[in-house]
PDB file of N, CA and C in Angstrom:
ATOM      1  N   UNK A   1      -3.878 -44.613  81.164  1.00  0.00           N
ATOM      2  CA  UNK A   1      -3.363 -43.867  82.299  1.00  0.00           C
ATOM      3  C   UNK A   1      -4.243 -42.656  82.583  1.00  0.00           C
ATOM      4  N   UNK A   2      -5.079 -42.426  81.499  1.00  0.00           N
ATOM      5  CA  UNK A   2      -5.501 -40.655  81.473  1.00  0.00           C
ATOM      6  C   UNK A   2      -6.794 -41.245  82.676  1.00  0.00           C
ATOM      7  N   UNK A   3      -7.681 -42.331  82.136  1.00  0.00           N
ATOM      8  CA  UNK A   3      -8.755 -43.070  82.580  1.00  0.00           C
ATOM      9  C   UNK A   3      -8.649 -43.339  83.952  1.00  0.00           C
ATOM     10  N   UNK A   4      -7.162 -43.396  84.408  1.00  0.00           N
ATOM     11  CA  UNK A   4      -6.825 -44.090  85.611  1.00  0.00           C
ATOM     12  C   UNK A   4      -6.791 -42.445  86.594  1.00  0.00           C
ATOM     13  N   UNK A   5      -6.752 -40.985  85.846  1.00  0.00           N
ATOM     14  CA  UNK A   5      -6.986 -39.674  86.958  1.00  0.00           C
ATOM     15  C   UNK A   5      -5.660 -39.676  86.758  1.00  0.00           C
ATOM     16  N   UNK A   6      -4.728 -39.762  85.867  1.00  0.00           N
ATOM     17  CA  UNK A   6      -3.436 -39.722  86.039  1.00  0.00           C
ATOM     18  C   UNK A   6      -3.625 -37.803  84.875  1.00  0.00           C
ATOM     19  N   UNK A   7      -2.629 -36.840  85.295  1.00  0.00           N
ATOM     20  CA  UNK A   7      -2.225 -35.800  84.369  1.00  0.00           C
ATOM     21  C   UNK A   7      -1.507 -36.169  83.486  1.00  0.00           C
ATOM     22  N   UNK A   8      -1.743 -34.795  82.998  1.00  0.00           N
ATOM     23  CA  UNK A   8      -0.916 -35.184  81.549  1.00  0.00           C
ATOM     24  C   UNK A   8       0.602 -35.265  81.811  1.00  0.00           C
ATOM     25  N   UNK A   9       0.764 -33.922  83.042  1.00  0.00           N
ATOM     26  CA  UNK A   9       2.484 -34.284  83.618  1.00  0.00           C
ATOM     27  C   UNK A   9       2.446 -35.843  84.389  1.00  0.00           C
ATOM     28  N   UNK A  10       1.362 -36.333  85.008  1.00  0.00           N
ATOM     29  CA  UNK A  10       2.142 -37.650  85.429  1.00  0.00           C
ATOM     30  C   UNK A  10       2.170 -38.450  83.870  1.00  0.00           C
ATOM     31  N   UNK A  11       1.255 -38.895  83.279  1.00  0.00           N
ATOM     32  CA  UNK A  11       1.456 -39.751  82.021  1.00  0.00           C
ATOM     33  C   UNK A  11       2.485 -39.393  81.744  1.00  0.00           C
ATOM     34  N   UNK A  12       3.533 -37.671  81.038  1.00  0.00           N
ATOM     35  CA  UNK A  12       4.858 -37.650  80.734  1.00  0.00           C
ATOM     36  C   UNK A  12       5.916 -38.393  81.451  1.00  0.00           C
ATOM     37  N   UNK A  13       5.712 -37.790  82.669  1.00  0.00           N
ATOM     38  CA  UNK A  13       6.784 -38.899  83.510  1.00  0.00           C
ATOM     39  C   UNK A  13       6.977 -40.231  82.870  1.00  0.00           C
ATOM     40  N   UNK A  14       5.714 -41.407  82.636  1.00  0.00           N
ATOM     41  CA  UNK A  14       5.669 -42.290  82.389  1.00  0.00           C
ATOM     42  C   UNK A  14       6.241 -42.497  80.921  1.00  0.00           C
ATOM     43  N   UNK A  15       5.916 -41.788  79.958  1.00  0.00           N
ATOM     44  CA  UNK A  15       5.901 -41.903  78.351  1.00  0.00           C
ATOM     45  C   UNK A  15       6.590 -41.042  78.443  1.00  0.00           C
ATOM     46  N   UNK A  16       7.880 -40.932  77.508  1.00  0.00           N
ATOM     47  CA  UNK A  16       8.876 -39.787  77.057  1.00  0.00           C
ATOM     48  C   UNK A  16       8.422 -39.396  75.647  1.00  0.00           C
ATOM     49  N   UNK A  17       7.437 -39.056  75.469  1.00  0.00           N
ATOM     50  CA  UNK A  17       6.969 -37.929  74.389  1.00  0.00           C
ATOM     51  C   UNK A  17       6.981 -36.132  74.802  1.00  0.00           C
ATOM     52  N   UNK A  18       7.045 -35.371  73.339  1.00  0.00           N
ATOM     53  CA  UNK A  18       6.459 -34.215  73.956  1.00  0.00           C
ATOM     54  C   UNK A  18       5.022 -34.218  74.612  1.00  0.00           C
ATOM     55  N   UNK A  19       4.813 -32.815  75.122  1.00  0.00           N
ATOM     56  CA  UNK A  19       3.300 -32.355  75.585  1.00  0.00           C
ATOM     57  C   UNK A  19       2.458 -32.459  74.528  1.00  0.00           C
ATOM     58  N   UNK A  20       3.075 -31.710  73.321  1.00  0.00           N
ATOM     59  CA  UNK A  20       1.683 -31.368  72.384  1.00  0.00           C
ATOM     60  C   UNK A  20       1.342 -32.957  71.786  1.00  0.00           C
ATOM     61  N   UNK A  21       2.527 -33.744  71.130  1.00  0.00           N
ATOM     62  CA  UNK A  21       1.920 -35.308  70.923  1.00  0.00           C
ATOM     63  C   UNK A  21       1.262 -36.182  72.021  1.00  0.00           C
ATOM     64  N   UNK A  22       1.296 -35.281  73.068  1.00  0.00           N
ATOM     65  CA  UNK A  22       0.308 -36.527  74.031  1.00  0.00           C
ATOM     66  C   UNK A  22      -1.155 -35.748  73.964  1.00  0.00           C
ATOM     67  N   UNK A  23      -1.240 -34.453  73.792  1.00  0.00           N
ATOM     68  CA  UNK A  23      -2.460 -33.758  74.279  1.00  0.00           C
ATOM     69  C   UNK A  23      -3.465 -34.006  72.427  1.00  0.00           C
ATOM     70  N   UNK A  24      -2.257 -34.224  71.432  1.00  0.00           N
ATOM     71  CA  UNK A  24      -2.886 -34.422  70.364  1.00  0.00           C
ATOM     72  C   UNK A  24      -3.178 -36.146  70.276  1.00  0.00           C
ATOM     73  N   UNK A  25      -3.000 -37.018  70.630  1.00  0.00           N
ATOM     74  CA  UNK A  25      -3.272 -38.470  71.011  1.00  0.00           C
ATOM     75  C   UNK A  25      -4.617 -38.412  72.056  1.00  0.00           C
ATOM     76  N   UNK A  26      -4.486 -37.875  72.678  1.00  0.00           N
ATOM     77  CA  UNK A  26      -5.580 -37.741  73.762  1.00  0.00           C
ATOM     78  C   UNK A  26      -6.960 -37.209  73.654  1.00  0.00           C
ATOM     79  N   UNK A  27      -6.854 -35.830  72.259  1.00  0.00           N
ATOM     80  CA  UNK A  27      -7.658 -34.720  72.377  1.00  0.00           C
ATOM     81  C   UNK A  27      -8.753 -35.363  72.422  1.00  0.00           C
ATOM     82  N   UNK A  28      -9.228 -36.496  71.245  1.00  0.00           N
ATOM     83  CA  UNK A  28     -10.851 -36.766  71.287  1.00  0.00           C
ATOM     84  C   UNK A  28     -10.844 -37.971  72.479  1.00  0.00           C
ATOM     85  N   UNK A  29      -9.989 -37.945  73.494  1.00  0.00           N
ATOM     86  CA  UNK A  29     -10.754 -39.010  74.912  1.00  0.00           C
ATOM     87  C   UNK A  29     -11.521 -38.423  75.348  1.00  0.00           C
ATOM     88  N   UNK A  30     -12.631 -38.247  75.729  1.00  0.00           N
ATOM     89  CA  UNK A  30     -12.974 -37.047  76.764  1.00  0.00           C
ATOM     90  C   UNK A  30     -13.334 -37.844  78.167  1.00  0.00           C
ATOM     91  N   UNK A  31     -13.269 -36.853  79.084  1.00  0.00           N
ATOM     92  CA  UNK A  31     -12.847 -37.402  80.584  1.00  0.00           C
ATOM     93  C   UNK A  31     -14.412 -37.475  80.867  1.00  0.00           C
ATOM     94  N   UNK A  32     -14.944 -38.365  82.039  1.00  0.00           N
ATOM     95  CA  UNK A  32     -16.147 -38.739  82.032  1.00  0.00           C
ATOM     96  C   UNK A  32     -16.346 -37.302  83.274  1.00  0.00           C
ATOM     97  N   UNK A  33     -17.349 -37.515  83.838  1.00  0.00           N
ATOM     98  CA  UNK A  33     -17.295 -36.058  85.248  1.00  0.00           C
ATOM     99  C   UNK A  33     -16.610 -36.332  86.451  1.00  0.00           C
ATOM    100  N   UNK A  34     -16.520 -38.149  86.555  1.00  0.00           N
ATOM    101  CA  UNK A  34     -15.932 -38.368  88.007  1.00  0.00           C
ATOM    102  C   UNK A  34     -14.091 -38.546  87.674  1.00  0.00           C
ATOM    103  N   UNK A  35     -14.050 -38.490  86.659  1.00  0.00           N
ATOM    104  CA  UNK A  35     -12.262 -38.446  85.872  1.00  0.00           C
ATOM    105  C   UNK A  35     -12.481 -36.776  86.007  1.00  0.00           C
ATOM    106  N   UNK A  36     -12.839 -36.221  86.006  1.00  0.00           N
ATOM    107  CA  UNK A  36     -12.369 -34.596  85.784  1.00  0.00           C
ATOM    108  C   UNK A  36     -12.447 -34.383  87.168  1.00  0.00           C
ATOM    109  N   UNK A  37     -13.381 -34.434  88.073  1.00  0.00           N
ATOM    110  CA  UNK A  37     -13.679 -34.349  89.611  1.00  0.00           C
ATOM    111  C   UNK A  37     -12.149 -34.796  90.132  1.00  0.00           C
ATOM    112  N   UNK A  38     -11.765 -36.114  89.680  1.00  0.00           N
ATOM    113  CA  UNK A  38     -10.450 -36.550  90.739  1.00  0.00           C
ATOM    114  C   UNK A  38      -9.217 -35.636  90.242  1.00  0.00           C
ATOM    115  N   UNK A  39      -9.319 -35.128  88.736  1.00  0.00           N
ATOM    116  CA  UNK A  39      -8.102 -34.759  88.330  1.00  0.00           C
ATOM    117  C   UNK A  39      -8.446 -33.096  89.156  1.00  0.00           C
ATOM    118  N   UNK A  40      -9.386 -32.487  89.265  1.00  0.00           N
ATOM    119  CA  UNK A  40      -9.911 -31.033  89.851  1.00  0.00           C
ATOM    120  C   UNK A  40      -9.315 -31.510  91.622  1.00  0.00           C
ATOM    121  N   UNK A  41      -9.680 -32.425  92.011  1.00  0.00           N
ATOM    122  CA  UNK A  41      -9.432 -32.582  93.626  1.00  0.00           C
ATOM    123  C   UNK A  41      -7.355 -32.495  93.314  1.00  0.00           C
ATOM    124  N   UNK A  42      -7.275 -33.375  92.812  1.00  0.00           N
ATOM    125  CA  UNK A  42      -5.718 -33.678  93.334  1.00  0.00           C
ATOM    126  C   UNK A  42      -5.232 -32.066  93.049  1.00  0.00           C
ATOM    127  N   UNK A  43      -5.713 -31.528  91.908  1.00  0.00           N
ATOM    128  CA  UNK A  43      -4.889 -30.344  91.325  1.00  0.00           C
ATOM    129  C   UNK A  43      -5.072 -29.535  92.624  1.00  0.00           C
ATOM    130  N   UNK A  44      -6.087 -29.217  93.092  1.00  0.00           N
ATOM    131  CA  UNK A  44      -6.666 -28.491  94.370  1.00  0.00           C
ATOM    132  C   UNK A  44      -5.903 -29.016  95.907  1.00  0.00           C
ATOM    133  N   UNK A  45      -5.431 -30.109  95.712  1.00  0.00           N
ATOM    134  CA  UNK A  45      -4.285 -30.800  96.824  1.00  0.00           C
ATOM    135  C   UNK A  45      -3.325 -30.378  96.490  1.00  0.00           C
ATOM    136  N   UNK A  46      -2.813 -29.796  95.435  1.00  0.00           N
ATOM    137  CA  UNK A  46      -1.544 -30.154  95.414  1.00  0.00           C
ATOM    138  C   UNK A  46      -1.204 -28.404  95.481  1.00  0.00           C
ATOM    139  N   UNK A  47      -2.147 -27.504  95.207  1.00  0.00           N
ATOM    140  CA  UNK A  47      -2.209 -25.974  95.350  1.00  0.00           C
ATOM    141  C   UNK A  47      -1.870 -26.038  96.965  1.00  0.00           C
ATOM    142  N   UNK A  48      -3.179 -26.285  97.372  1.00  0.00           N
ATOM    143  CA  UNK A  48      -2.977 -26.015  99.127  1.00  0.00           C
ATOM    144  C   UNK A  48      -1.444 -26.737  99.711  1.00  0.00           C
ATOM    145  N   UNK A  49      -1.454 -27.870  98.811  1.00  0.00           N
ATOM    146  CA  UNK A  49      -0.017 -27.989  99.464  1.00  0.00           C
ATOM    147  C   UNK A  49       1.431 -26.956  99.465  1.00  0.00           C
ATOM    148  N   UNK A  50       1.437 -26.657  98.027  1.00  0.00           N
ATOM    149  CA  UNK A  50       2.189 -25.672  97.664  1.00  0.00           C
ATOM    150  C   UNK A  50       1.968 -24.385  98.536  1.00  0.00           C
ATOM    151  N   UNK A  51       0.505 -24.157  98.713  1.00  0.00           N
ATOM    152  CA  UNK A  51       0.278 -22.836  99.768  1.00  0.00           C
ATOM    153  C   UNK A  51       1.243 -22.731 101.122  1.00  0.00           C
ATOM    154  N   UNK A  52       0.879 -24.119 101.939  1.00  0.00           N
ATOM    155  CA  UNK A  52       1.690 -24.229 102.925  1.00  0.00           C
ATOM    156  C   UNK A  52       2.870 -24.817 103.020  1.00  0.00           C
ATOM    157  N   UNK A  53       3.196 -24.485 101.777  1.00  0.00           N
ATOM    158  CA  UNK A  53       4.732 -24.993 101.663  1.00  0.00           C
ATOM    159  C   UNK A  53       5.727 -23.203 101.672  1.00  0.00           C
ATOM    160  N   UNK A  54       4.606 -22.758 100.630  1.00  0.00           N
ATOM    161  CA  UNK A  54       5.362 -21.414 100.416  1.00  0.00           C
ATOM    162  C   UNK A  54       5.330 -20.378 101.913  1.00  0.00           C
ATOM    163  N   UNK A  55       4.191 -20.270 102.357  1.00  0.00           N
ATOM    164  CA  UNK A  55       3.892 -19.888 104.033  1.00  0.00           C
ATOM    165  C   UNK A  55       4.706 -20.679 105.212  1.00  0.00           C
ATOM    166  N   UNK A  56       5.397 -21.435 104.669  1.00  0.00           N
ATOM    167  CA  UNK A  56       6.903 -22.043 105.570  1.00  0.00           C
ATOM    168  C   UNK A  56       8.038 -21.717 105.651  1.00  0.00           C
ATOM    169  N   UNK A  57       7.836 -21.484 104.046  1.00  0.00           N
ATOM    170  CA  UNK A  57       9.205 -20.680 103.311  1.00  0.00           C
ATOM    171  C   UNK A  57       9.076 -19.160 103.846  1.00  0.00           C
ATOM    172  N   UNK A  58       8.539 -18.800 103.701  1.00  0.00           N
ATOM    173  CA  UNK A  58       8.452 -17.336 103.806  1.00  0.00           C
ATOM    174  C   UNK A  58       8.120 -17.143 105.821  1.00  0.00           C
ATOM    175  N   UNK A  59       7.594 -18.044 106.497  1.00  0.00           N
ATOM    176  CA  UNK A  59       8.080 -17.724 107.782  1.00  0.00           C
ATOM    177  C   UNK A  59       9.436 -17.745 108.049  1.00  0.00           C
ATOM    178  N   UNK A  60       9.579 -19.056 107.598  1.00  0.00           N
ATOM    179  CA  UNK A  60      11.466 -19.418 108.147  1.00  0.00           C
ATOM    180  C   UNK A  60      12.518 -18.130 107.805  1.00  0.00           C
ATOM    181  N   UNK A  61      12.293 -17.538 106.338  1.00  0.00           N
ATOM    182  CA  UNK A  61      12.473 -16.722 105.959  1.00  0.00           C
ATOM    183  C   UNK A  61      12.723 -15.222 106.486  1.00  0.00           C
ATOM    184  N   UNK A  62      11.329 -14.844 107.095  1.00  0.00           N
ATOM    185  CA  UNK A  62      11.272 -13.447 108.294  1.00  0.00           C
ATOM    186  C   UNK A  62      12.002 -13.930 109.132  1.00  0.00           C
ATOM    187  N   UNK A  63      11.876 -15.336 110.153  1.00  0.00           N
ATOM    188  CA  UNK A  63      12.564 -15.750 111.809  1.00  0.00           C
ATOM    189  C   UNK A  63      14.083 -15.346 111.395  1.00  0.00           C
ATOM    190  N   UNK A  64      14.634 -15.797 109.940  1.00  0.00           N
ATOM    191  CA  UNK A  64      16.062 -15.520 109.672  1.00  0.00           C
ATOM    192  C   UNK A  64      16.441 -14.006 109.501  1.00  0.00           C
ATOM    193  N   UNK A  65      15.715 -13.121 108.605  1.00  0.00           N
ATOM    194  CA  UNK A  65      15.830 -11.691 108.736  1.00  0.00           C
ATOM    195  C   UNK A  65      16.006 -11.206 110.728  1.00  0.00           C
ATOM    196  N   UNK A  66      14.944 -11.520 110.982  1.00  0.00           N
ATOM    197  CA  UNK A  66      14.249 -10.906 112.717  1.00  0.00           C
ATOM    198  C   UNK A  66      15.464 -11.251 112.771  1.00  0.00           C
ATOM    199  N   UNK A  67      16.338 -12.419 113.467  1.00  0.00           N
ATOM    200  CA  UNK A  67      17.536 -12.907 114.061  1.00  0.00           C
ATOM    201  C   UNK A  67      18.559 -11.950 113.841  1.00  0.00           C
ATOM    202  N   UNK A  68      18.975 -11.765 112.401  1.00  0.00           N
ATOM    203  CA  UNK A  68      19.674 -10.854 111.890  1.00  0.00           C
ATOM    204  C   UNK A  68      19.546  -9.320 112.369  1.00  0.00           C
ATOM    205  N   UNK A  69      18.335  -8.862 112.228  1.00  0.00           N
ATOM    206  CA  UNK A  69      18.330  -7.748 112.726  1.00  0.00           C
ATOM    207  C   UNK A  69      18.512  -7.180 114.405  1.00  0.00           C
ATOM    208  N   UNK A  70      17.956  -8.372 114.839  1.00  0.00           N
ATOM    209  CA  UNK A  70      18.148  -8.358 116.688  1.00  0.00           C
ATOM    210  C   UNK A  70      19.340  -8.373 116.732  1.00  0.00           C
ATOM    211  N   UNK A  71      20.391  -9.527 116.148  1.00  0.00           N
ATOM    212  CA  UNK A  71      21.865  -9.240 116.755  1.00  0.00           C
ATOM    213  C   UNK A  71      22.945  -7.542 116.143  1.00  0.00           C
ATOM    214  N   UNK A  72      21.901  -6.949 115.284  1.00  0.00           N
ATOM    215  CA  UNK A  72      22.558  -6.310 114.675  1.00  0.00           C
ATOM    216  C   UNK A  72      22.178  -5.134 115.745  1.00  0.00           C
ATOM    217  N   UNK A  73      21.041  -4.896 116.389  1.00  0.00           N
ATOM    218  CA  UNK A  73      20.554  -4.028 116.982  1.00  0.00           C
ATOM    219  C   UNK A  73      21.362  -4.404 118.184  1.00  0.00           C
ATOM    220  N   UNK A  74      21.648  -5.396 118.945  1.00  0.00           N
ATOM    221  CA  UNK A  74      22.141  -5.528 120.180  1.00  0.00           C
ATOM    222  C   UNK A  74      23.999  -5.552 119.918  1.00  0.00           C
ATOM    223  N   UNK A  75      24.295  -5.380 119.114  1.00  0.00           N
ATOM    224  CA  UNK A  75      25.790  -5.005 118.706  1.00  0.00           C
ATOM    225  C   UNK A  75      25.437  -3.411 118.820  1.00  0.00           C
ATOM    226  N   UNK A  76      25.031  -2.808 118.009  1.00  0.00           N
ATOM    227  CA  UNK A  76      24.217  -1.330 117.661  1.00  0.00           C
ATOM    228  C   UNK A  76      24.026  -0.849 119.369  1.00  0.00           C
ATOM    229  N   UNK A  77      23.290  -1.158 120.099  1.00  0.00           N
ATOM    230  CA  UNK A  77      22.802  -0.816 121.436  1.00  0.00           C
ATOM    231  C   UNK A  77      24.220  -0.688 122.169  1.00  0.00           C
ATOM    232  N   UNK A  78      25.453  -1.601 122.165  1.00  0.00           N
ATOM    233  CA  UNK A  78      26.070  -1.865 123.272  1.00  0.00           C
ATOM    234  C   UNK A  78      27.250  -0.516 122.695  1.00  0.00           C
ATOM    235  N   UNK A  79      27.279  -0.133 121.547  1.00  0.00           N
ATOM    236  CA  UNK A  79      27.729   0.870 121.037  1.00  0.00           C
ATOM    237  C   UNK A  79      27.166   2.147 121.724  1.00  0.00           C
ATOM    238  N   UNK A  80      26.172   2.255 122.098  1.00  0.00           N
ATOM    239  CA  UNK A  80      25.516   3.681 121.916  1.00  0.00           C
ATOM    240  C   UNK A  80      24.604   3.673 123.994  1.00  0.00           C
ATOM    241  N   UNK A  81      24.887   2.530 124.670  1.00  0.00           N
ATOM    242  CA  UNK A  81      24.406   2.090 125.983  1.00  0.00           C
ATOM    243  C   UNK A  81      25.237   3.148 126.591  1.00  0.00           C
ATOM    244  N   UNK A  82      26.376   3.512 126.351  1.00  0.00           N
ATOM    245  CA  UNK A  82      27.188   5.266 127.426  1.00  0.00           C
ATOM    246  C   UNK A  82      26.753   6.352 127.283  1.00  0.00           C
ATOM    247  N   UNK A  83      25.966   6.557 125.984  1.00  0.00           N
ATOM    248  CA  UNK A  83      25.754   7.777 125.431  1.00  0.00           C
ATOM    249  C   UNK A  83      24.373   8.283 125.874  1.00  0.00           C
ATOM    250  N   UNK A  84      24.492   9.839 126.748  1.00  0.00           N
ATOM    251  CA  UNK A  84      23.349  10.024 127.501  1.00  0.00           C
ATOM    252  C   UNK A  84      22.466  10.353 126.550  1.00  0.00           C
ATOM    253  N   UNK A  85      22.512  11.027 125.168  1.00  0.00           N
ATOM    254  CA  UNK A  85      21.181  11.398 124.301  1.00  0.00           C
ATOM    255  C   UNK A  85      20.856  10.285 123.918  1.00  0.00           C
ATOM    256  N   UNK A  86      21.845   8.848 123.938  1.00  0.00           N
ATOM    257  CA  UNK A  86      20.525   8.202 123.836  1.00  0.00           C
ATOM    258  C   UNK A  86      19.367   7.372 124.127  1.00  0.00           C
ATOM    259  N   UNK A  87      19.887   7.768 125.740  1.00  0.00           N
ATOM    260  CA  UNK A  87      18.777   7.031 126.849  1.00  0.00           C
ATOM    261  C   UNK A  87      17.824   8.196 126.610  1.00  0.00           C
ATOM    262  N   UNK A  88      18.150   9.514 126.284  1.00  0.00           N
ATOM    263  CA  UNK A  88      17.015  10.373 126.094  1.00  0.00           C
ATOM    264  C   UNK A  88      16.003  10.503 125.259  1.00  0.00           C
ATOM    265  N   UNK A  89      16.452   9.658 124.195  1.00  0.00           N
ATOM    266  CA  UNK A  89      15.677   9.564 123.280  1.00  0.00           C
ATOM    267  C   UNK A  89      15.368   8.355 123.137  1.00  0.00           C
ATOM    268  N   UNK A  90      15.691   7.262 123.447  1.00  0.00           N
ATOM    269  CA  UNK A  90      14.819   5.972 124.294  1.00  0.00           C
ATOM    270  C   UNK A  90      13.363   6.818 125.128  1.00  0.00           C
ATOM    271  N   UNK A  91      13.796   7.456 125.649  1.00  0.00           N
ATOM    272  CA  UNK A  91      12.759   7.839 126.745  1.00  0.00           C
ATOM    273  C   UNK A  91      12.139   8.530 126.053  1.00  0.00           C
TER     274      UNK A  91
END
């Protein structure tokens, strides 16, 4: 599986051992350069994915604050829309 670009978390999935008995079964395989290259690409896919996963989270996140705060301000405004100091200080 290691041969096949698979991680050590996918091989677990597959095999229900601990980490350290798979990494001690494994230690003297060594990965050739184009097995380390695919396992370096996916790891590097799977970052950027996480990047724009978390930069989704965290927009959706502000749009829900902003919302919150606009209706809180336009409750806030319709309170204070008679009061002449504070068109004056609008202005």
């Amino acid at each position: 599986m290691r041969r096949q670009g698979l991680s050590y978390e996918d091989v677990l999935r597959q095999v229900n051992v601990a980490k350290s008995s798979l990494s001690l079964w494994l230690k003297d395989l060594p990965l050739t350069n184009e097995e380390k290259k695919v396992l370096k690409k996916r790891k590097d896919s799977n970052m950027s994915r996480g990047r724009i996963n978390a930069a989704a989270a965290n927009r959706r996140n502000r749009l829900d604050r902003e919302a919150i705060l606009l209706k809180e301000a336009q409750e806030e405004f319709v309170i204070y829309a008679k009061d002449s100091f504070f068109h004056v200080g609008i202005a």
